[in-house]
Protein backbone atom coordinates (compact mmCIF):
# COMPACT_ATOMS: atom_id res chain seq x y z
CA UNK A 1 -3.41 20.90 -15.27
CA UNK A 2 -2.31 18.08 -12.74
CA UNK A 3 -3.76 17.63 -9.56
CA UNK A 4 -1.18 16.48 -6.82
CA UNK A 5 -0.84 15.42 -3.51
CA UNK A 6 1.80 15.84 -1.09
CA UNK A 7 2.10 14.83 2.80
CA UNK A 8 3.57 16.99 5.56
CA UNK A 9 2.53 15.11 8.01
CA UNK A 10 1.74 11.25 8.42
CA UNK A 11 1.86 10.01 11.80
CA UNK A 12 -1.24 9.90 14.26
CA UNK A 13 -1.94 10.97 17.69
CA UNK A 14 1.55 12.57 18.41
CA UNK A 15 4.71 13.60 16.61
CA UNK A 16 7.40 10.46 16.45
CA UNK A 17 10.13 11.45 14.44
CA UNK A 18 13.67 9.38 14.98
CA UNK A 19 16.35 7.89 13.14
CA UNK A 20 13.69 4.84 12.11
CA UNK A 21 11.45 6.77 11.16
CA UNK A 22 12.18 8.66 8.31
CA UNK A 23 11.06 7.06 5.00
CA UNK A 24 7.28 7.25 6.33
CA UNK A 25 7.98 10.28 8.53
CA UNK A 26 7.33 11.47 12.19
CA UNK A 27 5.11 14.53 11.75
CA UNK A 28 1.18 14.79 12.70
CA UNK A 29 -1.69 15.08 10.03
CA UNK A 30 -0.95 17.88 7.47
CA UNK A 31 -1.23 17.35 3.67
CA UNK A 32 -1.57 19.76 0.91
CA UNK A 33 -3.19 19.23 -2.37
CA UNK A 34 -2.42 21.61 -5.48
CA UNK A 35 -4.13 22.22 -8.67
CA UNK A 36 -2.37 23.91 -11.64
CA UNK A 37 -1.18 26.91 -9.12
CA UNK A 38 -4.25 26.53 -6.73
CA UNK A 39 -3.42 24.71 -3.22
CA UNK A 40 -5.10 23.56 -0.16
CA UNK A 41 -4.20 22.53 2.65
CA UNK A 42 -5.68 19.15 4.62
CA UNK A 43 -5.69 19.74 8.47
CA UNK A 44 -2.58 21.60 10.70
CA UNK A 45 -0.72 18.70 12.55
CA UNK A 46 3.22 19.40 12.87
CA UNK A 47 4.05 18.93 9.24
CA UNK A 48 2.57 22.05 8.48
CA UNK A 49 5.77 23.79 9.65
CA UNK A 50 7.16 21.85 6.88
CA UNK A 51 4.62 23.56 4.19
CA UNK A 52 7.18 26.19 3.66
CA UNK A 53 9.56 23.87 1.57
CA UNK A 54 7.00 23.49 -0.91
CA UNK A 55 6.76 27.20 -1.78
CA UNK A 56 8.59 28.82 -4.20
CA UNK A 57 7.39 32.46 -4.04
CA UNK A 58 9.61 35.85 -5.35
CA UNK A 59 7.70 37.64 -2.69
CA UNK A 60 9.04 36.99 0.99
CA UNK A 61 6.35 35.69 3.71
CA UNK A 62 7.32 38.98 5.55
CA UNK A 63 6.63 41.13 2.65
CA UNK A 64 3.16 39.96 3.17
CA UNK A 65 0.50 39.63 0.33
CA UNK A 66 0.04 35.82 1.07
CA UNK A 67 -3.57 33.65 0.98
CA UNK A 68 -3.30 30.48 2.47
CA UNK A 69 -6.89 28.18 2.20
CA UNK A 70 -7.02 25.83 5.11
CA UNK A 71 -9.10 22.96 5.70
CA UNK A 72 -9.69 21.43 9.42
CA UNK A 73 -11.43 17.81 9.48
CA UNK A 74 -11.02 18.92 13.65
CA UNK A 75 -9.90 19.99 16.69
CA UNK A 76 -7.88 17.20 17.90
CA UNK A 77 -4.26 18.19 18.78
CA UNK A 78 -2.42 16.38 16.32
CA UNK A 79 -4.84 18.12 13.58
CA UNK A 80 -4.25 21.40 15.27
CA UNK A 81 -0.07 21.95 16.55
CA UNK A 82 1.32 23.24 13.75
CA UNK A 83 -0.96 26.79 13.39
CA UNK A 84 1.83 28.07 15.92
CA UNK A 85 4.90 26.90 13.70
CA UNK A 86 3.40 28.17 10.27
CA UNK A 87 5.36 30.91 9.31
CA UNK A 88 3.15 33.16 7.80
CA UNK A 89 1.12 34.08 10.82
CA UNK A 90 3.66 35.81 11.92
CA UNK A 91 4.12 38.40 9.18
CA UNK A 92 1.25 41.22 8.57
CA UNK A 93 -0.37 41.76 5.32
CA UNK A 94 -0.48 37.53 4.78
CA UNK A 95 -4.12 35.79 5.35
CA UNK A 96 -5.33 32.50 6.66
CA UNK A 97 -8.75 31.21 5.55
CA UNK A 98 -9.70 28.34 7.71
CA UNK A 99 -12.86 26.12 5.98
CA UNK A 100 -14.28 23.63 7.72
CA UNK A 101 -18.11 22.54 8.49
CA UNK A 102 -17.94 23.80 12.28
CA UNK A 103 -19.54 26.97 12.70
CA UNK A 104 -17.20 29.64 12.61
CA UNK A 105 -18.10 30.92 16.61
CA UNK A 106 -16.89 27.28 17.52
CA UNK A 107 -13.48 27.56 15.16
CA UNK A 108 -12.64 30.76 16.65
CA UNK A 109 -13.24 29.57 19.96
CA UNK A 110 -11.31 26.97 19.89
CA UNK A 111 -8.59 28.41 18.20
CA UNK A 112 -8.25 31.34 20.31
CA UNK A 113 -7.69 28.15 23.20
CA UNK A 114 -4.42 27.65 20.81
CA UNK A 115 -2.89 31.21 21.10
CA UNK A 116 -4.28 31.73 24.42
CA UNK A 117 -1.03 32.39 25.86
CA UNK A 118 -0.17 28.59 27.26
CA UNK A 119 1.26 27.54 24.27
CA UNK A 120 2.43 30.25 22.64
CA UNK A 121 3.67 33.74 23.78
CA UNK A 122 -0.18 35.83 22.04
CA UNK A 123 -2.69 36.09 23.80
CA UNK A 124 -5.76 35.25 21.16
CA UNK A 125 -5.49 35.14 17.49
CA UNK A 126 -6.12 39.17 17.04
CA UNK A 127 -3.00 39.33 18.90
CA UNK A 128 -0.86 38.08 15.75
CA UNK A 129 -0.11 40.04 13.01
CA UNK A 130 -1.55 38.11 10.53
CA UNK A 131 -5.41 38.13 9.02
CA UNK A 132 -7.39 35.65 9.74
CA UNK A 133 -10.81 34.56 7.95
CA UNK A 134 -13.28 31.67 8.72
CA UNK A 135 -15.65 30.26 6.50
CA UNK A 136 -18.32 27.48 7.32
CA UNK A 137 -18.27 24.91 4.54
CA UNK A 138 -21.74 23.92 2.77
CA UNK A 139 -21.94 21.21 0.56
CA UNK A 140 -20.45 21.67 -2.57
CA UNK A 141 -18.65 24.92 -1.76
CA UNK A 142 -15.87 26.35 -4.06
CA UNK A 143 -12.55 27.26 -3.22
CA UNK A 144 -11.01 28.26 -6.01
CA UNK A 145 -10.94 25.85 -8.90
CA UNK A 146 -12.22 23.00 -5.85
CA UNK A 147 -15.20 22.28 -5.15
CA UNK A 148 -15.20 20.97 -1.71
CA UNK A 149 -18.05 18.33 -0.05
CA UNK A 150 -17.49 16.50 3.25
CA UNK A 151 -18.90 13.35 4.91
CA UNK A 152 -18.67 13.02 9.49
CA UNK A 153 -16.65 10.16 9.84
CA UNK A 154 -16.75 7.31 12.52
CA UNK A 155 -14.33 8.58 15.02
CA UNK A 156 -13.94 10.40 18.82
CA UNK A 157 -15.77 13.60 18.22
CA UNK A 158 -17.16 15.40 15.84
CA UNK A 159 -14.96 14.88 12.62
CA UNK A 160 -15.32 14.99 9.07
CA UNK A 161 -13.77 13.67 5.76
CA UNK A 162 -12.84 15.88 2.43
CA UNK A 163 -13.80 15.50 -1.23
CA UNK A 164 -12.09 17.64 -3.31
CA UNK A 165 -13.23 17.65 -7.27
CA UNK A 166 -11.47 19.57 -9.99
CA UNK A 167 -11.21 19.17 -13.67
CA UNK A 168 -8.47 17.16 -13.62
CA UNK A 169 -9.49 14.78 -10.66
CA UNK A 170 -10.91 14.21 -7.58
CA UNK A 171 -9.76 12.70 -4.09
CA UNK A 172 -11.40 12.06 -0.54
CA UNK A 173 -9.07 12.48 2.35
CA UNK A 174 -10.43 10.27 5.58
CA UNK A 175 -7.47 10.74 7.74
CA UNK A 176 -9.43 9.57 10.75
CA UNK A 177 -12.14 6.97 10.57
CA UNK A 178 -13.16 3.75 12.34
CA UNK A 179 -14.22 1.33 9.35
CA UNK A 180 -15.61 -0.97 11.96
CA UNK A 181 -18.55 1.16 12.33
CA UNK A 182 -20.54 -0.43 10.53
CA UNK A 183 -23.63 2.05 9.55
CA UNK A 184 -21.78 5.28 9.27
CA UNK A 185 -18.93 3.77 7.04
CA UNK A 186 -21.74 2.40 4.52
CA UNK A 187 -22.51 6.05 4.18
CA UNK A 188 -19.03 7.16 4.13
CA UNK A 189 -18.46 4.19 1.36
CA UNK A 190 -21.23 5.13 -0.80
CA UNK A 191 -20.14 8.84 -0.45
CA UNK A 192 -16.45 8.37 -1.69
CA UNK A 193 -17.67 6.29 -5.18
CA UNK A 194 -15.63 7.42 -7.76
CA UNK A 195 -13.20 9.21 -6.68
CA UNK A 196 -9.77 9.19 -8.33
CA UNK A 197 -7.46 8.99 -4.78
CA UNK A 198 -8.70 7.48 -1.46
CA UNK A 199 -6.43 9.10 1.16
CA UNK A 200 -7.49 6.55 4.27
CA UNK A 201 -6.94 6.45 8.12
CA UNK A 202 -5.13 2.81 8.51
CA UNK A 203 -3.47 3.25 11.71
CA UNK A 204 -3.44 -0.13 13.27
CA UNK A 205 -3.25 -4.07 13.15
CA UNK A 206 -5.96 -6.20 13.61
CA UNK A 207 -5.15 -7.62 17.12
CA UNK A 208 -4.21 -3.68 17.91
CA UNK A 209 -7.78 -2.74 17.14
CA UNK A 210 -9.29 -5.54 18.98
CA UNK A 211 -7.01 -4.66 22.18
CA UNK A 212 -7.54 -0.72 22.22
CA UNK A 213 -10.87 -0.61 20.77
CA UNK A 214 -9.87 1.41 17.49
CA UNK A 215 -10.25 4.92 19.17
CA UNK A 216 -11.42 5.98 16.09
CA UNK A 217 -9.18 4.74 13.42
CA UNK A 218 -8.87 1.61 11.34
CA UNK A 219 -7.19 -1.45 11.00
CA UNK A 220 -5.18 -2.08 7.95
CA UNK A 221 -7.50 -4.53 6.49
CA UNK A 222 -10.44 -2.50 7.18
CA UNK A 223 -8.93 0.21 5.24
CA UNK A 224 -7.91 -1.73 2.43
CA UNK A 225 -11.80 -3.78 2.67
CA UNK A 226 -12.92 0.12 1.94
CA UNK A 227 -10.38 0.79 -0.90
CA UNK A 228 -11.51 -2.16 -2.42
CA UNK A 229 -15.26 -1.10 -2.13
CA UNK A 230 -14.28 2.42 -3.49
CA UNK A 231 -12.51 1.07 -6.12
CA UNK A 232 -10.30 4.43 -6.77
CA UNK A 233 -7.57 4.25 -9.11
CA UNK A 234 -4.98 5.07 -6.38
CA UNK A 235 -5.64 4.32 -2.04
CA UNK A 236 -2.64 6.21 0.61
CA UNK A 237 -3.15 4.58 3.86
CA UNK A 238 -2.01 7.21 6.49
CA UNK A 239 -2.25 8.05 10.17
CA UNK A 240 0.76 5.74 11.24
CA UNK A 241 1.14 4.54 14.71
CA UNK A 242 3.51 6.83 16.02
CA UNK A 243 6.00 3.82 16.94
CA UNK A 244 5.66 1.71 14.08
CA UNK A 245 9.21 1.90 12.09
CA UNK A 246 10.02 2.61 8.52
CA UNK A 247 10.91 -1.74 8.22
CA UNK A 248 7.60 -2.60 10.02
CA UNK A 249 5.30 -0.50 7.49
CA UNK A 250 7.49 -1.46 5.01
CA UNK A 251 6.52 -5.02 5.95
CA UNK A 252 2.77 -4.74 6.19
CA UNK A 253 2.74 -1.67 2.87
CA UNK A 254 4.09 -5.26 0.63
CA UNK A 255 1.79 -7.45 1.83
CA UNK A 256 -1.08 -5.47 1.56
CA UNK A 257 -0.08 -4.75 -2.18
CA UNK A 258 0.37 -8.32 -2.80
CA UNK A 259 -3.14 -8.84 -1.65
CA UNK A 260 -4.56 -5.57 -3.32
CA UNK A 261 -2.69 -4.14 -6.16
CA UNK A 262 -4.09 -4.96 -9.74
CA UNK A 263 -3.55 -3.41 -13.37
CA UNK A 264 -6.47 -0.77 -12.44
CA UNK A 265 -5.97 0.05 -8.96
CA UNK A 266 -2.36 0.22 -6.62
CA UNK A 267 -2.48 0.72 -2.72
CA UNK A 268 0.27 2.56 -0.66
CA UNK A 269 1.61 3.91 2.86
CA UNK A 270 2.07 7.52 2.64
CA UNK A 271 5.43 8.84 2.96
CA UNK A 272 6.44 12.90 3.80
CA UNK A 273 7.48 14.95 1.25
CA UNK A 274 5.93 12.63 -1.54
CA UNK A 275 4.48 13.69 -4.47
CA UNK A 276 1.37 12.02 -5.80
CA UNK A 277 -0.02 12.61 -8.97
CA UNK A 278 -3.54 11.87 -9.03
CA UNK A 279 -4.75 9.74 -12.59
């Protein structure tokens, strides 16, 4: 049964998508992450209105009948934009689990902020048709054939990173994390040992993180200083700055494997609508 990974969504802070940036993609934070016919879902930025194109289902979304599991890292807007795009919230009879280790008062809260009417024409999220559920994450809580931990993560806010574990594999998604930080990314180090797939915020150059003060996210060599400390088999470096084109991270994704790449371990830039096979 393979575990796979596949990105929606790869661009930080806000949606970029244009003629030059393609290959990489333009969409905010969403990835999903399937075992056998078990999926997740990583976070809600724009590309999860691209989700759809990965389903191949007899039964229509309208029909109903549909259980999507959802996992939010947090509530920043890029992590958050695509709820009102994702198709089957629209449709009764379909429901949406959201998992995360907020307390459930504070997801719905939020949330509701989402569907409140200034962004969308609902007032709340009773007012869709669709069901939804919200379950506070513990350590080491099953979903499925997962079993899901998390790890807060050096960044603006209360945010967390993923470890998912299955039979076949394992993989921690830190989509947004300041490496620089020195004490809580020692934790967040030790915590990802072993894993199979590092999915890692890598969002800007050195000089760029010197000027802007990180804001939360890493600098390339940061991210691939943690890869290298991780040791997994395979590290996706995501999060792109919005404006950085498909030749520029082209650029840097060569170097960096130049410096990094061995027989035992590869590093990449995530692209949309790849497929990674984890192992």
């Amino acid at each position: 049964m393979a575990l796979t990974v596949c990105f929606w969504g790869t661009r930080g802070n806000v949606m970029s998508v244009a003629r030059e940036r393609l290959i990489y993609g333009g969409h905010t934070t969403c990835l999903s992450v399937r075992h056998d016919h078990e999926m997740l879902i990583v976070d809600a930025g724009f590309g999860l209105a691209n989700f759809l194109e990965c389903l191949s289902t007899e039964t229509p979304l309208s029909r109903g009948g549909h259980k999507f599991n959802l996992l939010l890292s947090h509530f920043h807007w890029d992590h958050i934009q695509g709820l009102s795009y994702f198709v089957p919230i629209y449709f009764p009879g379909n429901e949406i689990v959201i998992h995360s280790p907020f307390e459930r008062e504070v997801v719905t809260e939020i949330l509701n902020l989402l569907f409140d009417g200034s962004y969308s024409p609902f007032n709340g999220l009773d007012s869709l048709p669709c069901t939804w559920t919200f379950r506070k994450l513990e350590h080491g809580s099953e979903i499925g054939s997962f079993r899901v931990d998390f790890h807060e993560t050096a960044h603006i806010g209360e945010t967390y990173a993923f470890r998912l574990v299955t039979e076949a594999g394992s993989i921690v998604v830190a989509t947004d994390h300041d490496a620089s930080r020195t004490q809580i990314n020692d934790s967040l180090v030790d915590w990802a040992q072993g894993c199979d797939m590092l999915i890692h915020s890598a969002m800007y150059t050195p000089r760029e993180h010197q000027q802007l003060g990180g804001f939360g996210h890493s600098s390339f060599i940061e991210a691939v200083r943690n890869a290298e400390r991780i040791n997994a088999a395979h590290t996706l470096l995501t999060h792109h700055a919005p404006l950085r084109t498909d030749g520029e991270l082209a650029e840097m994704e060569h170097n960096l494997q130049h410096m990094y790449n061995t027989d035992t371990r590869r590093l990449s830039f995530a692209k949309e609508g790849e497929i990674y096979i984890v192992r």
